[in-house]
Protein backbone atom coordinates (compact mmCIF):
# COMPACT_ATOMS: atom_id res chain seq x y z
CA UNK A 1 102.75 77.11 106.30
CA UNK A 2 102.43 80.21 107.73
CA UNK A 3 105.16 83.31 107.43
CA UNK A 4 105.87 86.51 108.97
CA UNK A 5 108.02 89.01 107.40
CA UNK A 6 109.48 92.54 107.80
CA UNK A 7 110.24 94.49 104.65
CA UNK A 8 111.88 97.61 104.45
CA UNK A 9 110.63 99.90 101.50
CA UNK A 10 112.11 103.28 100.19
CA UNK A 11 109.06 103.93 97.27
CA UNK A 12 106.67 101.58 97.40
CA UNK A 13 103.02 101.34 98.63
CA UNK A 14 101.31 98.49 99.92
CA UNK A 15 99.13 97.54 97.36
CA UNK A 16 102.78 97.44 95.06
CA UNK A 17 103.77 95.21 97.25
CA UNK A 18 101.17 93.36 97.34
CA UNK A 19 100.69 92.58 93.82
CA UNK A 20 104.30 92.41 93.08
CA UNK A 21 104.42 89.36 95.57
CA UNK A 22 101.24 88.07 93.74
CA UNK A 23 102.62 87.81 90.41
CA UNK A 24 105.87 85.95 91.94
CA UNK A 25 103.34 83.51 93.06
CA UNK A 26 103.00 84.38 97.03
CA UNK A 27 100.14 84.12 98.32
CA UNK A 28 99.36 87.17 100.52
CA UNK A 29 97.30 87.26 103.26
CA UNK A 30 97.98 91.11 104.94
CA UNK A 31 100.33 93.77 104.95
CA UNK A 32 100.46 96.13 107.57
CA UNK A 33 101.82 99.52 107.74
CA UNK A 34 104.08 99.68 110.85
CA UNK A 35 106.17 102.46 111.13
CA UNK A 36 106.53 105.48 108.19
CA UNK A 37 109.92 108.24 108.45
CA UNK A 38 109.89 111.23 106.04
CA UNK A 39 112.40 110.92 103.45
CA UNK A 40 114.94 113.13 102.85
CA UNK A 41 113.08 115.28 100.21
CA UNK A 42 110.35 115.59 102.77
CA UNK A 43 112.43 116.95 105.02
CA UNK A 44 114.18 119.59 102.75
CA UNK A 45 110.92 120.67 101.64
CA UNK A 46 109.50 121.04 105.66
CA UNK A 47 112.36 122.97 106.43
CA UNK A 48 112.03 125.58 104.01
CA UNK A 49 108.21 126.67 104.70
């Protein structure tokens, strides 16, 4: 059976993902990078250059 997904992330890259879901025993077949917002420490630190 086949599964989509959507997963929300706060510090995480995909390849964490990825093998986090690997050693729960999912298999994974892609994860895709849909949309990326600056955290708040990004930006602090783009308002004060």
């Amino acid at each position: 059976m086949n599964v989509n997904f959507v997963l929300k992330v706060e510090d995480a890259k995909a390849v964490d993902i990825q093998k986090a879901l690997q050693q729960a025993g999912i298999k994974v077949r892609s994860i895709q990078e849909v949309y990326k917002e600056k955290g708040k420490e990004e930006e602090t630190t783009a308002e004060k250059k």
